[in-house]
N, C-alpha and C. Protein backbone atom coordinates (compact mmCIF):
# COMPACT_ATOMS: atom_id res chain seq x y z
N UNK A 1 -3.84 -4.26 -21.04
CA UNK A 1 -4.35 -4.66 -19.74
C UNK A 1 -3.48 -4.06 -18.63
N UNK A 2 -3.89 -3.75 -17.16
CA UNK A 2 -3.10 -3.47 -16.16
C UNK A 2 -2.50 -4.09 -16.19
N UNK A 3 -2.06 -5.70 -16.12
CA UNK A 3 -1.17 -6.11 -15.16
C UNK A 3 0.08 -6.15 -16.80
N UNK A 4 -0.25 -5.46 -17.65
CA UNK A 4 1.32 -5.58 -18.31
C UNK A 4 2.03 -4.09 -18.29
N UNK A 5 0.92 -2.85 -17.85
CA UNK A 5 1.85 -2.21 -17.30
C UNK A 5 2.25 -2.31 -16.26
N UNK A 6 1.79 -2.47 -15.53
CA UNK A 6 2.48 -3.04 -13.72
C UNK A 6 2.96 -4.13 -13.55
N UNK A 7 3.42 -5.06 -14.67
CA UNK A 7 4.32 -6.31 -14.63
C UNK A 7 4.87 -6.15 -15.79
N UNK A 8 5.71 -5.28 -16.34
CA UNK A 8 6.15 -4.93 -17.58
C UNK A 8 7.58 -5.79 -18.15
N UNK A 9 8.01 -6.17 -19.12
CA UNK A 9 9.15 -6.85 -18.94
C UNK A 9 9.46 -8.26 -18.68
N UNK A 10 10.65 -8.96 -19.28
CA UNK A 10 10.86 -10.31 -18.72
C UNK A 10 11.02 -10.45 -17.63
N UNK A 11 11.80 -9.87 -16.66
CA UNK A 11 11.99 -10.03 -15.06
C UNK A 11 10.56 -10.27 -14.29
N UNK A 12 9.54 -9.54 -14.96
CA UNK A 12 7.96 -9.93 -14.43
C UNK A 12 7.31 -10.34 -15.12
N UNK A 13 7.92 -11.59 -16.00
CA UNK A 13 6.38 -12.29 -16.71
C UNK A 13 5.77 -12.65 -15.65
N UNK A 14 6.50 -13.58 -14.64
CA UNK A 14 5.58 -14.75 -13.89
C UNK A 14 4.67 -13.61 -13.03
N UNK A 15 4.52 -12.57 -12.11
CA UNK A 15 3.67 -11.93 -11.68
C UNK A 15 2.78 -11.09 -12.57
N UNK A 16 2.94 -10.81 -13.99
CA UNK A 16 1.84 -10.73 -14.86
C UNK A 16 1.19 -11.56 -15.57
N UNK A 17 1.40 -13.08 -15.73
CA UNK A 17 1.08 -13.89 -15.38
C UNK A 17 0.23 -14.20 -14.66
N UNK A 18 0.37 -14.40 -13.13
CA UNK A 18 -0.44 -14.22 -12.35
C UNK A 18 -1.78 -13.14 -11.94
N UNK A 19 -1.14 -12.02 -12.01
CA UNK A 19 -2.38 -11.30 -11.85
C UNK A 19 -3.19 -11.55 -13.19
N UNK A 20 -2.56 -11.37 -14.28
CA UNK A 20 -3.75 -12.08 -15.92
C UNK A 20 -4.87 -13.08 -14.89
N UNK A 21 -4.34 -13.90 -14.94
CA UNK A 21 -4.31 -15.12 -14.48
C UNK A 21 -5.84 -15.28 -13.07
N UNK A 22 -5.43 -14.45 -12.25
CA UNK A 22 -6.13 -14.00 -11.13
C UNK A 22 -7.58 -13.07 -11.28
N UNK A 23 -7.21 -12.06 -12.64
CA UNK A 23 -7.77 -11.42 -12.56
C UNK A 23 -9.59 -12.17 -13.52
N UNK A 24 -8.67 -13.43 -14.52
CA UNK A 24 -9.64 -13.50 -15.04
C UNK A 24 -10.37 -14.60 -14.21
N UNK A 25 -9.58 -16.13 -13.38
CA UNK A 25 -10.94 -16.47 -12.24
C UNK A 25 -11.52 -15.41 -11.84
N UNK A 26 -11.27 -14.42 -10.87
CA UNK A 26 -12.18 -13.76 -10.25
C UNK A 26 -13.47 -13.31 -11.12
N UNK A 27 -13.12 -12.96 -12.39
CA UNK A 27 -14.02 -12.09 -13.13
C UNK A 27 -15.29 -13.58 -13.39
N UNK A 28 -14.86 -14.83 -13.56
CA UNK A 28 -15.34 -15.94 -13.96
C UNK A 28 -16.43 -15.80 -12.85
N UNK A 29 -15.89 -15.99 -11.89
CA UNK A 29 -16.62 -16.35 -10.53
C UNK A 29 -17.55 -15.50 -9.87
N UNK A 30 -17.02 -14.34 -10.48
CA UNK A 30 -18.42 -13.20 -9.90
C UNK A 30 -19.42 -13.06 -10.96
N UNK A 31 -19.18 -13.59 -11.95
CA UNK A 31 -19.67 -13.77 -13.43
C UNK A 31 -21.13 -14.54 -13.09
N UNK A 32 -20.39 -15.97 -12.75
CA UNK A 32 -21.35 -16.94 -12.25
C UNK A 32 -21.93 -16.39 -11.11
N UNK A 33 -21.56 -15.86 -10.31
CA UNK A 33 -21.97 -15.73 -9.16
C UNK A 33 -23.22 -14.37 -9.25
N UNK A 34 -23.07 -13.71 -10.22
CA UNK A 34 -24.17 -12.66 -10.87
C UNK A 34 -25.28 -13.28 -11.13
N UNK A 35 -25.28 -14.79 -11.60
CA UNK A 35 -26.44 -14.80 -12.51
C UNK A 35 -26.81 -16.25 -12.24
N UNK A 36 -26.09 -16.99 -10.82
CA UNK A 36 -26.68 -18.60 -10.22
C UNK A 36 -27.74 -17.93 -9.17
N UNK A 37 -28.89 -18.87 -9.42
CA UNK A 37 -29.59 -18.97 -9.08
C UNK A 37 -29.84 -19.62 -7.80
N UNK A 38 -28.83 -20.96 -7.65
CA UNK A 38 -28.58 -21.74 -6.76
C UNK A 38 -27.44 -21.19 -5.76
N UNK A 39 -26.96 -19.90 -5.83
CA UNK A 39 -26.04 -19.48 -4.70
C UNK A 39 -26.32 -19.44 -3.43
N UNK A 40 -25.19 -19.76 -2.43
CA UNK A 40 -25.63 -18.76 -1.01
C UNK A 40 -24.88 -18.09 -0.88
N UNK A 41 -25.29 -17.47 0.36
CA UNK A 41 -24.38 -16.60 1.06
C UNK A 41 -23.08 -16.99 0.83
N UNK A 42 -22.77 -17.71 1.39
CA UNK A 42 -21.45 -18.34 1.47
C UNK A 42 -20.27 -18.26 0.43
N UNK A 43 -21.07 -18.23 -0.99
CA UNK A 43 -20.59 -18.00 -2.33
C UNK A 43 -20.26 -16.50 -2.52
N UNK A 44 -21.23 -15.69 -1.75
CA UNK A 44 -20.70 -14.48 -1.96
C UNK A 44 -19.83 -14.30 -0.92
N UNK A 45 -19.64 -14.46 0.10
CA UNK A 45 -18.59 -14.15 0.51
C UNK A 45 -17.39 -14.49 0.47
N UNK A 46 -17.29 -15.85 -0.33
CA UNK A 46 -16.42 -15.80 -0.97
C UNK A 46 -16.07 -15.29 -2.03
N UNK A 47 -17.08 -14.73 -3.09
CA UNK A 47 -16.21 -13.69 -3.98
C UNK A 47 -15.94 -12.69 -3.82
N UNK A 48 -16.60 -12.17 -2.55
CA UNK A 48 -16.18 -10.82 -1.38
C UNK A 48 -14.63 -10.85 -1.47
N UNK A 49 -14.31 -12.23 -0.79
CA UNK A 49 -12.91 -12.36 -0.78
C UNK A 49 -11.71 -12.18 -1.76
N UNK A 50 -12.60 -13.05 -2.95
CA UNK A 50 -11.48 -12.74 -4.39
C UNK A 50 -11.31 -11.15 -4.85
N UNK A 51 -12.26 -10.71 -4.66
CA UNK A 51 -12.38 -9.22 -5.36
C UNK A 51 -11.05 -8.15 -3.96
N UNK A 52 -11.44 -8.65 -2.79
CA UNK A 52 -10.40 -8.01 -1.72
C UNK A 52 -8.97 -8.57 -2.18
N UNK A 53 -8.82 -10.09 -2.58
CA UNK A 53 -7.55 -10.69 -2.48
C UNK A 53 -7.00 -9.71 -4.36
N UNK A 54 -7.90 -10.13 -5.10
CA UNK A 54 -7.28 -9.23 -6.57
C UNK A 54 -7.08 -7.56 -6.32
N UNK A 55 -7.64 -6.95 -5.79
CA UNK A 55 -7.43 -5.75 -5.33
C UNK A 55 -6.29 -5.29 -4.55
N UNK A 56 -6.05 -6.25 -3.49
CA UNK A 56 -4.73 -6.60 -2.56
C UNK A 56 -3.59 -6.63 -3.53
N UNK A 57 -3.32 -7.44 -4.77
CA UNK A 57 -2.46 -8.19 -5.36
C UNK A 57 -2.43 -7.18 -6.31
N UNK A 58 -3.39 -6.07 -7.37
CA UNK A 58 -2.79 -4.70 -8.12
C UNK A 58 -2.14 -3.73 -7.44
N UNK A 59 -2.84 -3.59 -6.24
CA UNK A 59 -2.36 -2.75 -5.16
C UNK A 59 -0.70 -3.14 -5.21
N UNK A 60 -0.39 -4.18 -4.55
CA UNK A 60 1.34 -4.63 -4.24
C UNK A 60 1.97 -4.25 -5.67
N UNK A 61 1.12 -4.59 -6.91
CA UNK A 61 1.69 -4.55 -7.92
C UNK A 61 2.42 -3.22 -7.90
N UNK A 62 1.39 -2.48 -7.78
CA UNK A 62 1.10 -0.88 -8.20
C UNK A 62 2.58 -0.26 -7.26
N UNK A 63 2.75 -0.57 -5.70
CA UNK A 63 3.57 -0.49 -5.28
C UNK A 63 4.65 -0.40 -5.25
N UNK A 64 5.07 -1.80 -6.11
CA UNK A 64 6.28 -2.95 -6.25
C UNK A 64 6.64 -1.78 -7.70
N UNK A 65 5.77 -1.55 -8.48
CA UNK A 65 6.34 -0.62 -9.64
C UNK A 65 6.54 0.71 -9.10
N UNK A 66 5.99 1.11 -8.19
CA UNK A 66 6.73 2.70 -7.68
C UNK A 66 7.63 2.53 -7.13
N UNK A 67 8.40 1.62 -6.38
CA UNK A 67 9.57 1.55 -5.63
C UNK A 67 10.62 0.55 -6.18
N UNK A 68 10.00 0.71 -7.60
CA UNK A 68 11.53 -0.21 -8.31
C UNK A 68 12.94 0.34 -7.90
N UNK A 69 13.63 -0.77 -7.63
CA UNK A 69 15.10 0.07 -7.05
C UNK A 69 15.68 0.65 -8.11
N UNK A 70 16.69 1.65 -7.97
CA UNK A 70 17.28 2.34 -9.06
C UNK A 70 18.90 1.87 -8.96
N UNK A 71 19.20 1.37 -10.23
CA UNK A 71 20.58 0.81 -10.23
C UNK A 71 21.93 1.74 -10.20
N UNK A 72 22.53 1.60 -10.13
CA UNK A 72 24.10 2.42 -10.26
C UNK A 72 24.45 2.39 -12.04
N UNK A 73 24.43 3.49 -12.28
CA UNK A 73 24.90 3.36 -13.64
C UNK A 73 26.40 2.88 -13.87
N UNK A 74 27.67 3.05 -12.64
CA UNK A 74 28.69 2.54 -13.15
C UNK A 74 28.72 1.19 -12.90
N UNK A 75 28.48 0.63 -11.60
CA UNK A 75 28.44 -0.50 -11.37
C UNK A 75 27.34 -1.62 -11.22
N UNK A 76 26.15 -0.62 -11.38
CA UNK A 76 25.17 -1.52 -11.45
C UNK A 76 24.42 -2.18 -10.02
N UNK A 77 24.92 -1.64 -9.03
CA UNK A 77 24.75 -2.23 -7.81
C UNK A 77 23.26 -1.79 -7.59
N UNK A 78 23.09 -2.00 -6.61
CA UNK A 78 21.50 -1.91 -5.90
C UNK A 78 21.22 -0.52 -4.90
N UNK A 79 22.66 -0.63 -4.65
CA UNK A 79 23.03 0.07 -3.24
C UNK A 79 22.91 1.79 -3.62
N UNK A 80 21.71 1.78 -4.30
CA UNK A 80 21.85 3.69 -4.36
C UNK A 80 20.84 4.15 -3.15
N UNK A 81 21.27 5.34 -3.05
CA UNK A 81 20.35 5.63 -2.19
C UNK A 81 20.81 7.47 -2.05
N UNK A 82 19.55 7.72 -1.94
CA UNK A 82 19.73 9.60 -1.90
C UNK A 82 20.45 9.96 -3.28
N UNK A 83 20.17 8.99 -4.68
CA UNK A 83 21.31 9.66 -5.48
C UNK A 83 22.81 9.43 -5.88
N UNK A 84 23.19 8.43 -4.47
CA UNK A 84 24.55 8.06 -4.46
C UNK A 84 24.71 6.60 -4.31
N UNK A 85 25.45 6.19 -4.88
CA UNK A 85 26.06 4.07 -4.59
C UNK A 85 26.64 4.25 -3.92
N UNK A 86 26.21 3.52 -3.00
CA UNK A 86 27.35 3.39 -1.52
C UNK A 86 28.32 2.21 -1.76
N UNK A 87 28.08 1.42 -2.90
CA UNK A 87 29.08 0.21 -3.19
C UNK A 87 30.20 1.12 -4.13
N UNK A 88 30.16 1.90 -5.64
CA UNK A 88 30.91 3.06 -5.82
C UNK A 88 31.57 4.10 -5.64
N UNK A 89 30.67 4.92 -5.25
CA UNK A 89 30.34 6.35 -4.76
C UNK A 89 30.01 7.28 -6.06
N UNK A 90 29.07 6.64 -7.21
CA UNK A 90 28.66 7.04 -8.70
C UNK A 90 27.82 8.17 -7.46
N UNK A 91 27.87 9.16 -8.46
CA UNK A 91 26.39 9.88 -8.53
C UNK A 91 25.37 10.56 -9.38
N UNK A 92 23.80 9.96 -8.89
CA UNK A 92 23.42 10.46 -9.97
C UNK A 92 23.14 12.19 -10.00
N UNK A 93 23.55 13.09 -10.82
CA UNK A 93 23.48 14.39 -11.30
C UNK A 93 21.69 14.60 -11.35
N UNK A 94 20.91 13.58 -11.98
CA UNK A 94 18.83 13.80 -12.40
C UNK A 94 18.98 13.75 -10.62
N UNK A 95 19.40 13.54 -9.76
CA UNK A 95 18.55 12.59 -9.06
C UNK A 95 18.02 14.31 -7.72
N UNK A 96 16.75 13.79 -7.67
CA UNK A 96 16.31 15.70 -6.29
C UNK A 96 15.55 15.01 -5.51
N UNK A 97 15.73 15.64 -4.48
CA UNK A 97 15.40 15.29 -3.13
C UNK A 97 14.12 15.07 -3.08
N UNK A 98 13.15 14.65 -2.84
CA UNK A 98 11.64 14.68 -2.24
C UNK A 98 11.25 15.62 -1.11
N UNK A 99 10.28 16.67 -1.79
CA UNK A 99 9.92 17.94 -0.71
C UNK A 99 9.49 17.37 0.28
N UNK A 100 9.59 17.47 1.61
CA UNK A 100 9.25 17.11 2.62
C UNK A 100 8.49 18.03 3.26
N UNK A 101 6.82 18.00 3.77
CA UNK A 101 6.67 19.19 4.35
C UNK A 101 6.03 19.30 5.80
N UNK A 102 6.99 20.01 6.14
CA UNK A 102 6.87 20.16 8.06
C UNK A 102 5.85 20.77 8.61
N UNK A 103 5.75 21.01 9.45
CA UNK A 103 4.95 21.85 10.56
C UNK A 103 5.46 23.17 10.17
N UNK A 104 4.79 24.23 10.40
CA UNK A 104 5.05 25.74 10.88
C UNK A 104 5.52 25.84 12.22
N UNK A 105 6.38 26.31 12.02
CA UNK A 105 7.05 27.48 13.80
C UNK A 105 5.73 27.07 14.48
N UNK A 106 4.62 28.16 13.97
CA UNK A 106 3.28 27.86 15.03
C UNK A 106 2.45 26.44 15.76
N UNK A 107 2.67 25.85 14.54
CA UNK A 107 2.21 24.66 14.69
C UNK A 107 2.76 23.82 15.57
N UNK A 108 4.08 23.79 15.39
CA UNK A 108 5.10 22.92 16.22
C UNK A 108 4.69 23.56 17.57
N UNK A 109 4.94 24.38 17.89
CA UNK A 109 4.89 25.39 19.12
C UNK A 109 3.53 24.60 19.62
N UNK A 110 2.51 24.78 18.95
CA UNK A 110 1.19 24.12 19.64
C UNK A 110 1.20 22.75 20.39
N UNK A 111 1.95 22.14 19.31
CA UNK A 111 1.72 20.69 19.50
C UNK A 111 3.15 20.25 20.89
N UNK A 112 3.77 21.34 20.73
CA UNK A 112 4.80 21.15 21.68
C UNK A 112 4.70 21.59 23.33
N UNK A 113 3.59 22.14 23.22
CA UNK A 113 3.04 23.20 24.42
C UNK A 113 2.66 21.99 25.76
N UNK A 114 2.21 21.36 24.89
CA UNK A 114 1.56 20.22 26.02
C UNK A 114 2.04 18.63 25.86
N UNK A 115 2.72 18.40 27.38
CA UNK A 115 3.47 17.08 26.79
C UNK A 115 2.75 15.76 26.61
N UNK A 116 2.67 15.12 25.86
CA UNK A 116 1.90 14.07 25.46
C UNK A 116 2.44 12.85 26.10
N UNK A 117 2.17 11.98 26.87
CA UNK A 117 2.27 10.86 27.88
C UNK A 117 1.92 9.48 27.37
N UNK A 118 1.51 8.62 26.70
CA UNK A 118 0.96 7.84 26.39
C UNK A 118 0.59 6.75 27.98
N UNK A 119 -0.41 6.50 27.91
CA UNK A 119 -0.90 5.53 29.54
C UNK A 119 -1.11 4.16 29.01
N UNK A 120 -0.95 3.28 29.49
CA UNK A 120 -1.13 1.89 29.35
C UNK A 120 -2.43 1.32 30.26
N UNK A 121 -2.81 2.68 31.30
CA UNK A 121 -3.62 2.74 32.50
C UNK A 121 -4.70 2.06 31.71
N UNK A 122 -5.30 0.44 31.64
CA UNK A 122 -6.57 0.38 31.54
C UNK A 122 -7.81 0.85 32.17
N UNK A 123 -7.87 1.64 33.20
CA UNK A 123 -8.94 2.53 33.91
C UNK A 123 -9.18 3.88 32.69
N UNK A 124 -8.08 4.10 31.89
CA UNK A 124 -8.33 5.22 30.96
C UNK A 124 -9.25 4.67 30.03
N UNK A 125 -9.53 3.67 29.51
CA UNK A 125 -10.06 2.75 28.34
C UNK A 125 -11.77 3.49 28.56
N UNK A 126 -12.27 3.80 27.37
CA UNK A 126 -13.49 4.32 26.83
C UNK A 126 -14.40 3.85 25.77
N UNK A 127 -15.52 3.48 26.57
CA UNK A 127 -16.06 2.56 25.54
C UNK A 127 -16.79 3.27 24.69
N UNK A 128 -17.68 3.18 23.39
CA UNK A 128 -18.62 3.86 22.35
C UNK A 128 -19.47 4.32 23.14
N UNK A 129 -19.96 3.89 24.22
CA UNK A 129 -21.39 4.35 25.38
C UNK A 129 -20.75 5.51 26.02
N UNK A 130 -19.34 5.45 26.85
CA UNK A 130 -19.17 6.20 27.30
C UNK A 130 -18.72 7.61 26.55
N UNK A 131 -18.33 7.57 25.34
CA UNK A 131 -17.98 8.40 24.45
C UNK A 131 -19.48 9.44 24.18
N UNK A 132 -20.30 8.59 24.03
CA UNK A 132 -22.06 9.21 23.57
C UNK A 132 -22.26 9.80 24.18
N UNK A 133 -21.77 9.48 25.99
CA UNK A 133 -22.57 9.92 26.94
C UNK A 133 -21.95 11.22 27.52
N UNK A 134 -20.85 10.81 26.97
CA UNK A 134 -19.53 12.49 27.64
C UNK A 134 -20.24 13.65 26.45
N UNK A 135 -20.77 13.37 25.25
CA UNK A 135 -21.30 14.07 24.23
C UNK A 135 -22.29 14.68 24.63
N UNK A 136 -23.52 14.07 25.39
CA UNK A 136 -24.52 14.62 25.68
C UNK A 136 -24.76 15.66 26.70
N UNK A 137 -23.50 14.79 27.85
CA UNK A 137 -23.51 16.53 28.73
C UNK A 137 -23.27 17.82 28.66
């Protein structure tokens, strides 16, 4: 199941647990909610909700497992960062930078050409009508 790779381990039973847990009301409820006869609206939008709230909650999962912190191999601390423990000063040797990728010379140049102001001026404010209507001329 997802939530035991994305809650892998004793440190995360209780949030695989939970999503288990979450995932199978929801499935219950849209289950019923497939095939009552006696529903309203109201019922579906509330399982509108469960299906957004379980989706919300793999999502964080999914997250929470890409940004597991990485420990210090000598000391174990928390405090790495770029590769290095700032509580030590261990470093890790695996550890490479993340490509970062910029603008071009040209690009920058473009975007730099003209200075950008931000206005608070509510007289600037544009509504969907007026947007249509600047279109048509």
């Amino acid at each position: 199941m997802l939530a035991n790779g994305l809650a892998g381990g004793d440190s995360a039973a209780r949030l695989r647990s939970y999503l288990k847990k979450l995932a199978v009301e929801t499935w219950d409820y849209i289950n019923w909610l497939t095939h009552a006869k006696n529903a309203m609206r109201m019922d579906a939008e509330i399982g509108l909700k469960q299906v957004e709230f379980l989706l919300g909650m793999f999502t964080a999962a999914t997250l929470r497992l890409a940004q597991s912190p990485t420990r210090c191999n000598a000391c174990e601390s928390y405090e790495v960062a770029a590769g290095v423990c700032r509580h030590c000063g261990w470093e890790d040797l695996t550890y490479e930078p993340p490509e970062i990728q910029g603008w071009s010379e040209k690009e920058r140049t473009r975007r730099l050409a003209e200075p950008c102001t931000p206005s608070s001026d509510i007289s600037t404010f544009i509504t969907p009508d007026d947007l249509m209507q600047t279109e048509s001329d």
